[in-house]
C-alpha atoms as a PDB file:
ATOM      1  CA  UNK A   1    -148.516  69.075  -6.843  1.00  0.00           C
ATOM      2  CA  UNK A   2    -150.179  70.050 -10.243  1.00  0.00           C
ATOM      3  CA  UNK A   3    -153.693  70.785 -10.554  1.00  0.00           C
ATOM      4  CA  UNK A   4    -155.676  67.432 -10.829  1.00  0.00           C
ATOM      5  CA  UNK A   5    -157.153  68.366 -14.302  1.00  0.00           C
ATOM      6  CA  UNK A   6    -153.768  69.287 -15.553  1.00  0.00           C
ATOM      7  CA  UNK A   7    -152.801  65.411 -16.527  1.00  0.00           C
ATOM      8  CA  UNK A   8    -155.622  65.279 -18.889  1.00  0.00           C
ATOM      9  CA  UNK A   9    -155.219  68.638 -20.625  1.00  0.00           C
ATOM     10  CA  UNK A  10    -151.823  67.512 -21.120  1.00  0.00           C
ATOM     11  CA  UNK A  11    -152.610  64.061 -22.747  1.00  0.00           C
ATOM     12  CA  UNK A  12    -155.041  66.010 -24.883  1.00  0.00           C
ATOM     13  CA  UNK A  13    -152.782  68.761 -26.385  1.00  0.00           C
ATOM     14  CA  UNK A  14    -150.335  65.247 -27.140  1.00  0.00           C
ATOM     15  CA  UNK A  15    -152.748  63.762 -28.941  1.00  0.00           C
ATOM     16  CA  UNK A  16    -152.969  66.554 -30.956  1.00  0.00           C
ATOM     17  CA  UNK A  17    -149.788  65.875 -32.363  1.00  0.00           C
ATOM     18  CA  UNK A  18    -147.310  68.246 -30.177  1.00  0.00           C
ATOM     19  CA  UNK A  19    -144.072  67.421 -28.505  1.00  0.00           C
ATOM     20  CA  UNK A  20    -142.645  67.030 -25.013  1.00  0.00           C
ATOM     21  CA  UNK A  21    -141.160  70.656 -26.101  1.00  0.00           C
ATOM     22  CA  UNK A  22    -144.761  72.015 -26.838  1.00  0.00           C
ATOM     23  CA  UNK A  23    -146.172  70.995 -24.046  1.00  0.00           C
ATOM     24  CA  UNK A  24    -143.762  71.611 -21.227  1.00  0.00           C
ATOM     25  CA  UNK A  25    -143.390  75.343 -22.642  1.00  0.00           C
ATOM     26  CA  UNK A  26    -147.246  75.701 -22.569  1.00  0.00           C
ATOM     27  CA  UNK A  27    -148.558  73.680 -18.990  1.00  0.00           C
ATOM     28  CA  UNK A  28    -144.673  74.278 -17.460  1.00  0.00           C
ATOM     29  CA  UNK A  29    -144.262  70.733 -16.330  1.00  0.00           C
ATOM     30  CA  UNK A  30    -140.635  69.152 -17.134  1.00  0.00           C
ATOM     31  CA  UNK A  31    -140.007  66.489 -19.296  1.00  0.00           C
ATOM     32  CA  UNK A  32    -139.602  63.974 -17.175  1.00  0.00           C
ATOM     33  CA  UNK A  33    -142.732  64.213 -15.628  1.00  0.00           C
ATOM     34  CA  UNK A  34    -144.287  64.407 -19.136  1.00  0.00           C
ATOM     35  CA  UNK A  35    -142.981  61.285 -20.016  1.00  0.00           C
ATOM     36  CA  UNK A  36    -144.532  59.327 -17.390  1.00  0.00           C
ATOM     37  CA  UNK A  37    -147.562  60.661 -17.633  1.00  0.00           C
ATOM     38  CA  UNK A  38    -148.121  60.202 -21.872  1.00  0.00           C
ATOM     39  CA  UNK A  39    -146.573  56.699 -21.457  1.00  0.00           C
ATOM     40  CA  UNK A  40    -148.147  54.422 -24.341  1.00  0.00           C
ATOM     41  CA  UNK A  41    -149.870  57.490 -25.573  1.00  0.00           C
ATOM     42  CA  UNK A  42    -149.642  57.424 -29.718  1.00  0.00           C
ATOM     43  CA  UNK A  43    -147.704  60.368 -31.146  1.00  0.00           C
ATOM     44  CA  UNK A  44    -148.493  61.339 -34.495  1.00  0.00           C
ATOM     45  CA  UNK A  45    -146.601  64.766 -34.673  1.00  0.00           C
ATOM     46  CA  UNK A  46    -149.118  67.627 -36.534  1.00  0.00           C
ATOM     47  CA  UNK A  47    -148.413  69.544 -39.276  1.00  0.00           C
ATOM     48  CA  UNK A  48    -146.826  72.730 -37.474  1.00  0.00           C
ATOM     49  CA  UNK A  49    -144.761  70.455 -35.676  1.00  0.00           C
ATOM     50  CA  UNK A  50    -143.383  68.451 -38.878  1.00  0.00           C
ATOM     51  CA  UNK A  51    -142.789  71.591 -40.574  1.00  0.00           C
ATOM     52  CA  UNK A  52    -140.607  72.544 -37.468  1.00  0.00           C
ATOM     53  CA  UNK A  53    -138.930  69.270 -37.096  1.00  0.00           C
ATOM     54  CA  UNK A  54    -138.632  69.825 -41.547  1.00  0.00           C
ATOM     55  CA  UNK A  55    -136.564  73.151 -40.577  1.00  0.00           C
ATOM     56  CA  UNK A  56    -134.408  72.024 -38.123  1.00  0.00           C
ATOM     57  CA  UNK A  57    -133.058  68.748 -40.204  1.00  0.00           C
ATOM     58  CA  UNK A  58    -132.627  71.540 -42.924  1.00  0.00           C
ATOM     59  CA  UNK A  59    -130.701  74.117 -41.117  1.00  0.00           C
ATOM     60  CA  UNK A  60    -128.712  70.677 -39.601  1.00  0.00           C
ATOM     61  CA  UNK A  61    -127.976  69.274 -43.183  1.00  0.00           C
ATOM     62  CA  UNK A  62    -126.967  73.257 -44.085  1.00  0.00           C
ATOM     63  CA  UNK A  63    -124.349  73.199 -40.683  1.00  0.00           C
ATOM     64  CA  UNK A  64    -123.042  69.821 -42.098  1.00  0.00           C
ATOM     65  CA  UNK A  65    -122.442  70.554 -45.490  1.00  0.00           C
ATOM     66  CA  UNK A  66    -121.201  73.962 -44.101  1.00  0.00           C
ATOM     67  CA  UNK A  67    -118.616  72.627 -42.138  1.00  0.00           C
ATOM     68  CA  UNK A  68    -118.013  69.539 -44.758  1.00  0.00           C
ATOM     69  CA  UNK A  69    -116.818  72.225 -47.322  1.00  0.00           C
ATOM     70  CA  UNK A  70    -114.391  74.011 -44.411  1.00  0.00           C
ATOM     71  CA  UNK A  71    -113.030  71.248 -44.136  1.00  0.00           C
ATOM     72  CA  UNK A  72    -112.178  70.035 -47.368  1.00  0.00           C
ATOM     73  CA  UNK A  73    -110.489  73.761 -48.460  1.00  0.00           C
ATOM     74  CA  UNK A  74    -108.850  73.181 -45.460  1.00  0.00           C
ATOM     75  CA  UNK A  75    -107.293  70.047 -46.027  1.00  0.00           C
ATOM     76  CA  UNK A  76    -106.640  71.053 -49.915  1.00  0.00           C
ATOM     77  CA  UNK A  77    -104.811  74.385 -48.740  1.00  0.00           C
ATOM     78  CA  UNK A  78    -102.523  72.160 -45.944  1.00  0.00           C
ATOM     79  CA  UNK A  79    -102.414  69.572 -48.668  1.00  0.00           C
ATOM     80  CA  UNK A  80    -100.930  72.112 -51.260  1.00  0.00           C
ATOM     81  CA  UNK A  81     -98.224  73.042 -48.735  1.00  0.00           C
ATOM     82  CA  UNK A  82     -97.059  69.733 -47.609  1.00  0.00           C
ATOM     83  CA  UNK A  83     -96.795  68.583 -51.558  1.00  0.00           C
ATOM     84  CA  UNK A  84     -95.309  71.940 -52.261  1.00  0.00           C
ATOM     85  CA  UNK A  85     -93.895  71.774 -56.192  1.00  0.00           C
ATOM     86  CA  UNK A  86     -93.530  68.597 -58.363  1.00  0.00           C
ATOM     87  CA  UNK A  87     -90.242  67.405 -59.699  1.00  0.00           C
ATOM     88  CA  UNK A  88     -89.303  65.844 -61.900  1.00  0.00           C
ATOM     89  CA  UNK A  89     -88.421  62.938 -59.790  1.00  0.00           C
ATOM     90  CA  UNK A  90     -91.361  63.357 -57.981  1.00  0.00           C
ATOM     91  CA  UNK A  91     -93.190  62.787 -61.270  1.00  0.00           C
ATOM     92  CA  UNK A  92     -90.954  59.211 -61.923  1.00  0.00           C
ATOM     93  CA  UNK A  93     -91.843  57.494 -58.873  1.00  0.00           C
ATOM     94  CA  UNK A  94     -95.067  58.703 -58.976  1.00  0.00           C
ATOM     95  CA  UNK A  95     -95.489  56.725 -62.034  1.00  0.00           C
ATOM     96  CA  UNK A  96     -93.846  54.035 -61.230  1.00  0.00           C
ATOM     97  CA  UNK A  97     -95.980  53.403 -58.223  1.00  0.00           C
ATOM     98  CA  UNK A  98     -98.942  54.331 -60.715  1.00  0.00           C
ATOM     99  CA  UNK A  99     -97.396  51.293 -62.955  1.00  0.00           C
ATOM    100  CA  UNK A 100     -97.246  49.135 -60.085  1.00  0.00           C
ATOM    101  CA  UNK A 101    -101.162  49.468 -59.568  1.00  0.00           C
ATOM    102  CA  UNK A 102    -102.369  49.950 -63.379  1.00  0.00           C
ATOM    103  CA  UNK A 103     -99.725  48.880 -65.635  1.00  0.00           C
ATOM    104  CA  UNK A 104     -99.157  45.350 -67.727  1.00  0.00           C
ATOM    105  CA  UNK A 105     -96.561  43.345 -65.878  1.00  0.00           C
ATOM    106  CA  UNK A 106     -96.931  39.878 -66.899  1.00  0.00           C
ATOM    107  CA  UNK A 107     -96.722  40.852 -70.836  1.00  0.00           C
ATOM    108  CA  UNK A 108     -93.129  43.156 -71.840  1.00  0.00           C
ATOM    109  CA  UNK A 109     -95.259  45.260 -73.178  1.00  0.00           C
ATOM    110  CA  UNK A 110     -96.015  48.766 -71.781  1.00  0.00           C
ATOM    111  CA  UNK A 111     -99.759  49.191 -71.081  1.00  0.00           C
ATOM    112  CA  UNK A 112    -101.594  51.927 -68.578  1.00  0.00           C
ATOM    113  CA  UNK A 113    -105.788  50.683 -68.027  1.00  0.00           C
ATOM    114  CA  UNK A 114    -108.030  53.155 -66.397  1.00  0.00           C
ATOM    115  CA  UNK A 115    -110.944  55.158 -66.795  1.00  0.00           C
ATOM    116  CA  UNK A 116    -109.668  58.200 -64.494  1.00  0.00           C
ATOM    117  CA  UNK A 117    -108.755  60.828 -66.725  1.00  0.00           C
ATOM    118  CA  UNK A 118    -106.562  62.205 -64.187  1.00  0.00           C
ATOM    119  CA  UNK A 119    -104.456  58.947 -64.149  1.00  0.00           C
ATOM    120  CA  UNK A 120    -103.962  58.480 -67.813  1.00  0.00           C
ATOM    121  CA  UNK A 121    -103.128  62.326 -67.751  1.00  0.00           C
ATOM    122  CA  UNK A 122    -100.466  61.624 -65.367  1.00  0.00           C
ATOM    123  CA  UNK A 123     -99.469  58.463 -67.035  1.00  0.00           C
ATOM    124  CA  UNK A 124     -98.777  60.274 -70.601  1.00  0.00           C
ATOM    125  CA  UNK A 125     -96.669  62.903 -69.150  1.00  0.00           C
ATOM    126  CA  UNK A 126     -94.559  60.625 -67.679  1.00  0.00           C
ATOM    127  CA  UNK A 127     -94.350  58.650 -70.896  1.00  0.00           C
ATOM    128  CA  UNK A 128     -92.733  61.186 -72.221  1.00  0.00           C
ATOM    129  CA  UNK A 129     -91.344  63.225 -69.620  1.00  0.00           C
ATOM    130  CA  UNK A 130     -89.481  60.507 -68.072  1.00  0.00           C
ATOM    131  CA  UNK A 131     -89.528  57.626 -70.369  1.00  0.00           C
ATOM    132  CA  UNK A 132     -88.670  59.668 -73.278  1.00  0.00           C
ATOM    133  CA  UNK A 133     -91.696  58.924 -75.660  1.00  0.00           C
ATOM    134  CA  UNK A 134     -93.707  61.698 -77.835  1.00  0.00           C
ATOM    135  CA  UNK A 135     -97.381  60.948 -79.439  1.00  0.00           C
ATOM    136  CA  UNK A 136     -95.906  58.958 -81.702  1.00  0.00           C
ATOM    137  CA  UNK A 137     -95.169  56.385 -79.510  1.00  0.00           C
ATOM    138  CA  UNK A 138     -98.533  56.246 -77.856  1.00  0.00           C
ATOM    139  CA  UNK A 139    -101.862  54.912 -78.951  1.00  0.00           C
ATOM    140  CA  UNK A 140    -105.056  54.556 -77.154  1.00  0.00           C
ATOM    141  CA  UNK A 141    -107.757  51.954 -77.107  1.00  0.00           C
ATOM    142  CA  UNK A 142    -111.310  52.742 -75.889  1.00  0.00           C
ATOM    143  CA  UNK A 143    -113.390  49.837 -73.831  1.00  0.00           C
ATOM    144  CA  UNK A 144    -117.076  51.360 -73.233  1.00  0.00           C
ATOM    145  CA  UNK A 145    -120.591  50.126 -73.157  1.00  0.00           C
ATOM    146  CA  UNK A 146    -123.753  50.562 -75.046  1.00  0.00           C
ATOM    147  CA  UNK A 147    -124.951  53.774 -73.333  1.00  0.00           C
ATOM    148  CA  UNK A 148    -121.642  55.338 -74.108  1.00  0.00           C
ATOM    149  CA  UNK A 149    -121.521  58.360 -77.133  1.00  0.00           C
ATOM    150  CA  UNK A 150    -118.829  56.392 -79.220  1.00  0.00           C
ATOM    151  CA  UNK A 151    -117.841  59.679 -80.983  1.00  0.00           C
ATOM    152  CA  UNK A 152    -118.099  62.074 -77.637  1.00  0.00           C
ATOM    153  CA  UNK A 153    -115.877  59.674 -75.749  1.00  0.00           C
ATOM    154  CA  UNK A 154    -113.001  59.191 -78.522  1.00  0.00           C
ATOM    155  CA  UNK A 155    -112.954  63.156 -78.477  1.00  0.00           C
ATOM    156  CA  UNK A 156    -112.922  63.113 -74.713  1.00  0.00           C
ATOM    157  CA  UNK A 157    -109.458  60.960 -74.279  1.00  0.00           C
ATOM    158  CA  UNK A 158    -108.133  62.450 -77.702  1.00  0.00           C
ATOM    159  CA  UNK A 159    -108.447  66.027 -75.854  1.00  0.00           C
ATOM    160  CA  UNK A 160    -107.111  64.515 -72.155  1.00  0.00           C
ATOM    161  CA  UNK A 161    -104.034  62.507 -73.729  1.00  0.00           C
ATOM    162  CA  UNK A 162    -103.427  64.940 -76.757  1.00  0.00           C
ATOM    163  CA  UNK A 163    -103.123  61.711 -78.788  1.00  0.00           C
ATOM    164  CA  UNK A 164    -104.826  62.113 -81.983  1.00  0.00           C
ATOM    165  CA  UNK A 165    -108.043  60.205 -83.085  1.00  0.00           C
ATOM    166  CA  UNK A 166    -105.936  58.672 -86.300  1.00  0.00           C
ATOM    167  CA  UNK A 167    -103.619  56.726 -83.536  1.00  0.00           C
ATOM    168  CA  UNK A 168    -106.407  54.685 -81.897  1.00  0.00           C
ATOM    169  CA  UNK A 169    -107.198  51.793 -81.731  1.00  0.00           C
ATOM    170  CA  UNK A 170    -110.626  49.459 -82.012  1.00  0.00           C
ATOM    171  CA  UNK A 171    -112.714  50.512 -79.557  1.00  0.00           C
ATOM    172  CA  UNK A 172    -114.499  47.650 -77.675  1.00  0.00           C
ATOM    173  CA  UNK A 173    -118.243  47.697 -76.547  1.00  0.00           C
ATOM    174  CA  UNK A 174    -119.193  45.602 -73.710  1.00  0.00           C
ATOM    175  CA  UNK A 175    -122.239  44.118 -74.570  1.00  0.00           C
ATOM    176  CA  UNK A 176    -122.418  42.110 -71.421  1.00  0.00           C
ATOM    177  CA  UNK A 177    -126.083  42.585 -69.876  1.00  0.00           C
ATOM    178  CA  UNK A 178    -124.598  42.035 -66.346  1.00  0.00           C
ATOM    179  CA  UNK A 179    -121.582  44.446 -66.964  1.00  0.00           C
ATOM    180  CA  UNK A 180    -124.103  46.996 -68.489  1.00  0.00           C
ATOM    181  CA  UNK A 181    -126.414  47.241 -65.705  1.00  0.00           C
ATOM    182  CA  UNK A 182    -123.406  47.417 -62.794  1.00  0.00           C
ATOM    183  CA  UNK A 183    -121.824  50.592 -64.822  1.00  0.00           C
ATOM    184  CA  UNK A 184    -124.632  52.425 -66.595  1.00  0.00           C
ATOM    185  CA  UNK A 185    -123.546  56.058 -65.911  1.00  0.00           C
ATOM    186  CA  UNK A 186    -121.258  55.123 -63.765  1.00  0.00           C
ATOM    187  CA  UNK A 187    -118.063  55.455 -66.953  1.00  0.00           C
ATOM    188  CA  UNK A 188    -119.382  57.888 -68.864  1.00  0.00           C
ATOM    189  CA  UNK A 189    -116.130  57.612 -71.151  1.00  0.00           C
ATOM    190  CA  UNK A 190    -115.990  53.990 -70.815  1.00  0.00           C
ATOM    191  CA  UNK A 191    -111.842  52.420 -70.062  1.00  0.00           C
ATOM    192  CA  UNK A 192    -108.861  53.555 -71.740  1.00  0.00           C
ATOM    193  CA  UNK A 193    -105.540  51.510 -72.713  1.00  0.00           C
ATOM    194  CA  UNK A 194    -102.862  53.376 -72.922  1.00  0.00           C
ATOM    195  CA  UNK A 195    -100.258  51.765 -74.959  1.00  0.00           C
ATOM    196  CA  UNK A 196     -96.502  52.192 -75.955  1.00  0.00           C
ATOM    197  CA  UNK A 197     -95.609  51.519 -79.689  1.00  0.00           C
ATOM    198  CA  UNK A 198     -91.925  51.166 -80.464  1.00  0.00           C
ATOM    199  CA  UNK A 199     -92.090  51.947 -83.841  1.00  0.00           C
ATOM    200  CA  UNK A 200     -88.725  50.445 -84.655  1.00  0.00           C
ATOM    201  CA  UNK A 201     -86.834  52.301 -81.441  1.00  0.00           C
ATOM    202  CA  UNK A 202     -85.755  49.446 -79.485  1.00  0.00           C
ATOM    203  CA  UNK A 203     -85.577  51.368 -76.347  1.00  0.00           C
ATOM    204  CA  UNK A 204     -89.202  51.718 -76.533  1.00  0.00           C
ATOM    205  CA  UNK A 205     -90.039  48.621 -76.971  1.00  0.00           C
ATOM    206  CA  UNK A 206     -89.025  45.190 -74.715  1.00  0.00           C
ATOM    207  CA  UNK A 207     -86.092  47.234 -72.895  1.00  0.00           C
ATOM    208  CA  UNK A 208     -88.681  50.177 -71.577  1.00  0.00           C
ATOM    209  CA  UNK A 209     -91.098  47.407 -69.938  1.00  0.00           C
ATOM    210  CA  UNK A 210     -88.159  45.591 -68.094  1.00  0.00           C
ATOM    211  CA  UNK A 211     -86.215  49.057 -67.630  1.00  0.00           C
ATOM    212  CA  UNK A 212     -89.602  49.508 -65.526  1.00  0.00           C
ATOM    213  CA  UNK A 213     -89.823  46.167 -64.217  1.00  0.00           C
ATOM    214  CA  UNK A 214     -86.744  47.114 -62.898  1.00  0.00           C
ATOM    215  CA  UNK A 215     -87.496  50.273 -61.439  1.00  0.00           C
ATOM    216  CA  UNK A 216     -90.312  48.508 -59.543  1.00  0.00           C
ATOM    217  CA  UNK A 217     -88.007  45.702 -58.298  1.00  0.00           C
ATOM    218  CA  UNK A 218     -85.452  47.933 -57.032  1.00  0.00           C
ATOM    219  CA  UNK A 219     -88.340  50.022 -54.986  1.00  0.00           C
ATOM    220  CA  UNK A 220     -89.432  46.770 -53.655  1.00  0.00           C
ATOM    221  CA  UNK A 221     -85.687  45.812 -52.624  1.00  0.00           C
ATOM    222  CA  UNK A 222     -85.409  49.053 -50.829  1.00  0.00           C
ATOM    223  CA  UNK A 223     -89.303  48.836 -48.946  1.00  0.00           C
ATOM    224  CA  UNK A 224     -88.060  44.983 -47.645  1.00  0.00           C
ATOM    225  CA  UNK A 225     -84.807  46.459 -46.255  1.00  0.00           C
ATOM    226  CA  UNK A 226     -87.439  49.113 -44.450  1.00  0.00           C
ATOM    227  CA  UNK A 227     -88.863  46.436 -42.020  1.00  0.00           C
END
């Protein structure tokens, strides 16, 4: 039995703004007794136990992000094993699967549209690593929007691609008002086509879209007879 004044010392010190935790450590009666007895008493936690509560979500947040960024060199380090070295094959179907999501199909013409660097990286080495092109084969056409640096974001693909400045094209501002408010900041460098320019080498030109075509129709041949 606890001590008939206890009860009310007890809803005092909660009303003072301390927890279940405060007050069972100081008047040594459990929880669950505590939460009978400060039923449909308001809580409005005080100041040294916000900052507590403060710390702890802190230190929580610090574990998280702690155990976030294990993870993630974790996964790169068993990622970097499994992958192991990229051929040269690995680098063709690689971009023909990148085609298959990115590139022109319904136009023999051979056009790359992203705004990930990464990807039209990718997509000029295998131009030319695979496909046979060099620069001069290539050409580049910038889509952005009004809170895009023109100038800065030329430079930007011109030093990703290693296409020079000279071989692009018109650059296209979305002036859209909808458009503009969905992606301000969000494409800092805008949208990028990446096109192929035969200049008068016909295996550049038609042929290399349905030589593609072809590559993707054969991988689709080969998934069917998978199922």
């Amino acid at each position: 039995m606890y001590h008939s004044d206890l009860k009310i010392e007890v809803i005092a010190y909660r009303k003072q703004g301390y927890s279940y935790l405060d007050i069972s450590n100081k008047f040594g009666v459990p929880k669950s007794t505590l939460s009978g007895w400060l039923k449909g008493i308001e809580f409005k936690p005080n100041l040294k136990v916000r900052a507590r509560v403060n710390l702890a979500v802190q230190k929580s947040i610090g574990v998280r992000r702690a155990n976030k960024l294990k993870s993630i060199i974790l996964a790169k380090q068993t990622a970097k094993k499994e992958l192991g070295s990229l051929s040269r094959r690995d680098l063709w179907l690689l971009g023909i699967g990148m085609y298959i999501g990115e590139g022109a199909k319904s136009i023999e013409n051979v056009r790359i549209i992203n705004s990930d660097p990464l990807v039209i990286k990718t997509a000029v080495h295998w131009l030319k690593d695979i496909c046979g092109l060099t620069n001069k084969n290539l050409s580049l056409f910038v889509h952005t929007y009004p809170d895009n640096d023109i100038r800065a974001t030329i430079r930007f693909w011109s030093k990703v691609t290693g296409i020079p400045v000279e071989q692009f094209g018109k650059t296209q501002i979305d002036r859209r008002i909808g458009k503009l408010s969905r992606n301000r900041g969000k494409l800092p460098y805008g949208t990028v086509q990446l096109r192929v320019r035969a200049g008068g080498e016909k295996e550049f030109g038609v042929f290399l879209h349905r030589r593609i075509m072809g590559w993707i129709e054969v991988i689709g041949e080969q998934i069917q007879m998978r199922d």
